[in-house]
C-alpha atoms as a PDB file:
ATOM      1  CA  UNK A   1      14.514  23.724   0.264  1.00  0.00           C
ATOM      2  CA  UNK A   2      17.404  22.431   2.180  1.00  0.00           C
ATOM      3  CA  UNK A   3      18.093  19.560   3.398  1.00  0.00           C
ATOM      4  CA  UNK A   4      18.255  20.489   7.085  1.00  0.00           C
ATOM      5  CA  UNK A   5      14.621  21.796   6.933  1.00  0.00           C
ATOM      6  CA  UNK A   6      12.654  18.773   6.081  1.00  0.00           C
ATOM      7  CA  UNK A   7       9.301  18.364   4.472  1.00  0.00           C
ATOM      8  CA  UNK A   8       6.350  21.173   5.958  1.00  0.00           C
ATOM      9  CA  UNK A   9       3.712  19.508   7.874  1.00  0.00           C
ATOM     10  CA  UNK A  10       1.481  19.150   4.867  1.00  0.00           C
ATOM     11  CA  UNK A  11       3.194  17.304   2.903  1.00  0.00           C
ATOM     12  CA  UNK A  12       4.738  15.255   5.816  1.00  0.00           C
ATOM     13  CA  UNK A  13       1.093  14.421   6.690  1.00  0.00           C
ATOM     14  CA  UNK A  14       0.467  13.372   3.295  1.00  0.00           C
ATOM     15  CA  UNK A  15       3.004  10.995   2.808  1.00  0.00           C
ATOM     16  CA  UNK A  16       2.145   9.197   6.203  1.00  0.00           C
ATOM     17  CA  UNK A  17      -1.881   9.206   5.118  1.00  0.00           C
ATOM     18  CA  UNK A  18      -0.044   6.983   2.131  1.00  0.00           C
ATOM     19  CA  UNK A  19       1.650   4.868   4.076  1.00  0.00           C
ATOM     20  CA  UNK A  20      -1.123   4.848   6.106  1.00  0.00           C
ATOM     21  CA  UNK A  21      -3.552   3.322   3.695  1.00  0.00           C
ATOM     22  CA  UNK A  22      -1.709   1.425   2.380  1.00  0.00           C
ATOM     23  CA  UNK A  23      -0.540  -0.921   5.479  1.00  0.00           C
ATOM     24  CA  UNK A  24      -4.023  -1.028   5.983  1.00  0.00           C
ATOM     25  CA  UNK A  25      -4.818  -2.621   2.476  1.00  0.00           C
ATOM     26  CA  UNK A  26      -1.984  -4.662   3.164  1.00  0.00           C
ATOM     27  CA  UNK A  27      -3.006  -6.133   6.185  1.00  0.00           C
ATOM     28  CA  UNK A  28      -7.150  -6.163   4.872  1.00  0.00           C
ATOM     29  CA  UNK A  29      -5.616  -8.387   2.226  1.00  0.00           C
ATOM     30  CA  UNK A  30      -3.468 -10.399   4.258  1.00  0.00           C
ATOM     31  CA  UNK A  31      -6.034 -11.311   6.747  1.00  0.00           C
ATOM     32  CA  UNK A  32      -9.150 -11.652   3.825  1.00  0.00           C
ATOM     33  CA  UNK A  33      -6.578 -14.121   1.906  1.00  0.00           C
ATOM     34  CA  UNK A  34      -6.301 -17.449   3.237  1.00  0.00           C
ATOM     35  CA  UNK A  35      -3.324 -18.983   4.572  1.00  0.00           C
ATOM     36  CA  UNK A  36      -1.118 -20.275   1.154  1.00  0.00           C
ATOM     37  CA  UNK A  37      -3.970 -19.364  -1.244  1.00  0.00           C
ATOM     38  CA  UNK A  38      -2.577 -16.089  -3.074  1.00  0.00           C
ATOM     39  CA  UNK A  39      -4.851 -14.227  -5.706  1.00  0.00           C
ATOM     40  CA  UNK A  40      -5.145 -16.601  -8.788  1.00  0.00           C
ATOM     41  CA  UNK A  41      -6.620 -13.583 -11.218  1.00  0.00           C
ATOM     42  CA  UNK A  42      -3.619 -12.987 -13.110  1.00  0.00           C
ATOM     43  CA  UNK A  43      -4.108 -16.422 -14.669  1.00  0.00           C
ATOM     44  CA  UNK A  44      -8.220 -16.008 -15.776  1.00  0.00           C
ATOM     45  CA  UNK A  45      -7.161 -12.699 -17.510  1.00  0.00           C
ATOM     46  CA  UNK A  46      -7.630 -13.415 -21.229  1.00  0.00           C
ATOM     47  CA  UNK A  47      -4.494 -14.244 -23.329  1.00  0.00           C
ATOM     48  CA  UNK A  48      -2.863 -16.422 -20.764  1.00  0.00           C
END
């Protein structure tokens, strides 16, 4: 595959389902989490 012929649609259509998914987590997470309060869980994991 050359560079001048680009990804075929399958594959283009998988990488922008990724993308896709995973702005959406991104902004689920962003709007579930309030304001200045980031995820605490690394720090109740045993061993820290």
């Amino acid at each position: 595959m050359s560079f001048q012929q680009g990804l075929n649609p399958t594959a283009r259509l998988l990488i922008l389902s990724i993308l896709i998914l995973f702005l959406a987590l991104g902004l689920i997470y962003a709007w579930a989490t309030p304001v200045f309060e980031a995820s605490d869980e690394l720090w109740h994991y045993p061993g820290f």
